[in-house]
Protein backbone atom coordinates (compact mmCIF):
# COMPACT_ATOMS: atom_id res chain seq x y z
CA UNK A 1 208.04 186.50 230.70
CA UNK A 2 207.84 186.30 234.75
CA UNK A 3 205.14 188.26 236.84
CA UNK A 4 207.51 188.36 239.32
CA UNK A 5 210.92 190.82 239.14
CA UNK A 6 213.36 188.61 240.86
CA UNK A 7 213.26 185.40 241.22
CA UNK A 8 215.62 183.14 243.52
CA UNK A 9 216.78 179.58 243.47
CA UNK A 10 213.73 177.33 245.30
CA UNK A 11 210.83 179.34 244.63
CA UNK A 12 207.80 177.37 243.39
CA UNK A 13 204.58 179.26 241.83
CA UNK A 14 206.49 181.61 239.68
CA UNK A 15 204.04 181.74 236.11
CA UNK A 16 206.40 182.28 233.17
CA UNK A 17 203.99 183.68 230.11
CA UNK A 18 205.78 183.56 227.03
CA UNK A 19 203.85 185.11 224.10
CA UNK A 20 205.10 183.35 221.00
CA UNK A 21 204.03 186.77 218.55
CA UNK A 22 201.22 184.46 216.65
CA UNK A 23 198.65 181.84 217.28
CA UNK A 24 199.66 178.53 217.53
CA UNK A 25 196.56 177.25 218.79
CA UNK A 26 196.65 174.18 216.27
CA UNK A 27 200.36 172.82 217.62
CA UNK A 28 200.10 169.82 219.71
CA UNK A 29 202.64 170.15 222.25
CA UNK A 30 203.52 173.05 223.64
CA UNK A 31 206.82 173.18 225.54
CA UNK A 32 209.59 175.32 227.33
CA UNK A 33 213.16 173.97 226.02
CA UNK A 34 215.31 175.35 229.02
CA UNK A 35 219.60 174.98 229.77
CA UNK A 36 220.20 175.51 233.27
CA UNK A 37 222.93 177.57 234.56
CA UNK A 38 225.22 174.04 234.76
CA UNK A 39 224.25 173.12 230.98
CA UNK A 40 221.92 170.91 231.83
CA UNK A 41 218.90 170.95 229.46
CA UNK A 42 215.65 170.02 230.40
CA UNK A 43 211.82 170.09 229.09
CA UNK A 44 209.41 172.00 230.80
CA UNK A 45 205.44 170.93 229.04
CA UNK A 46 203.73 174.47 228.77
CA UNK A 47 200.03 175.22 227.96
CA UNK A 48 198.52 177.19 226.11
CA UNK A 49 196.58 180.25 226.99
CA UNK A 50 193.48 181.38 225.85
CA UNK A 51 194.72 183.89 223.63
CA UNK A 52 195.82 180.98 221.13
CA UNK A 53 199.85 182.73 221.45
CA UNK A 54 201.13 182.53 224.89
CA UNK A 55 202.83 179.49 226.24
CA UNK A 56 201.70 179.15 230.14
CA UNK A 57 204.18 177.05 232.86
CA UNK A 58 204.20 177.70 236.48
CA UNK A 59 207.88 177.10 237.91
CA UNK A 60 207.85 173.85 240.24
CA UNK A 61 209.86 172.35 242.99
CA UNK A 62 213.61 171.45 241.45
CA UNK A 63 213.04 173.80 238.42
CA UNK A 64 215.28 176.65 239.59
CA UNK A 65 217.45 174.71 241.46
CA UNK A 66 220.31 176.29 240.83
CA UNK A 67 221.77 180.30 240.56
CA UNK A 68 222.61 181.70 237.76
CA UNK A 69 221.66 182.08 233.74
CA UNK A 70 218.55 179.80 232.53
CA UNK A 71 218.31 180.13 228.99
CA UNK A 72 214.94 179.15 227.17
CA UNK A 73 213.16 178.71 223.98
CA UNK A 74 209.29 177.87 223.33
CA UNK A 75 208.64 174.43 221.49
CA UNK A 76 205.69 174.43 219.85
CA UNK A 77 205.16 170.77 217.73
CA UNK A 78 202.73 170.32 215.02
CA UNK A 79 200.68 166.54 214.03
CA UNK A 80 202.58 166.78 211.34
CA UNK A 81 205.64 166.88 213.24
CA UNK A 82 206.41 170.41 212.12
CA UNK A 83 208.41 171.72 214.71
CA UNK A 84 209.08 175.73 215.61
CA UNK A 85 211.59 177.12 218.37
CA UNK A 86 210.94 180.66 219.34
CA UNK A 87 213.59 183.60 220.12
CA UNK A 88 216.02 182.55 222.72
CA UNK A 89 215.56 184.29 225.87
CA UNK A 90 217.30 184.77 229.64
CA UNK A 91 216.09 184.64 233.18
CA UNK A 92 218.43 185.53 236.05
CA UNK A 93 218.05 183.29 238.92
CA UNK A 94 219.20 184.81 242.20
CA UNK A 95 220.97 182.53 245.55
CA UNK A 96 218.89 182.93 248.80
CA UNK A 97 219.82 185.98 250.69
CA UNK A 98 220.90 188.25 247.21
């Protein structure tokens, strides 16, 4: 998922590449469905890489905001309004100074 092997609460930069296992190159929204460590769920718009199967999004100021468990899904939305959540998955989010 992350390029980076531990991230920490305030970063900004991180690139999460989630490779959705088939091309989806035809969806028209590609997004990161995400439940913070405080159950707070948010939407994090992705793009998609060249490949046609992995979902791009580079972490930004207030997205790891706090420490803990972020769980995600992609969300990957068809014109026809088809709509497909991948495999849940879970990022550990460290405190300064751990």
């Amino acid at each position: 998922m992350s390029e980076e092997s531990k991230m920490y609460v305030g970063d900004i930069g991180t690139l999460w590449r989630i490779d959705v296992g088939s091309d989806v190159s035809a969806a028209i929204t590609y997004n990161i469905q995400v439940r913070k460590p405080d159950g707070t769920a948010v939407t994090w718009s992705a793009t998609l890489d060249t490949d046609g199967q992995t979902l791009l999004y580079t972490i930004a100021s207030g997205d790891y905001n706090l420490p803990g468990v972020y769980t995600a899904h992609a969300e990957v939305i068809y014109a026809d309004g088809t709509r497909w959540l991948g495999e849940r998955f879970n990022t550990l989010i460290f405190a300064q100074w751990k």
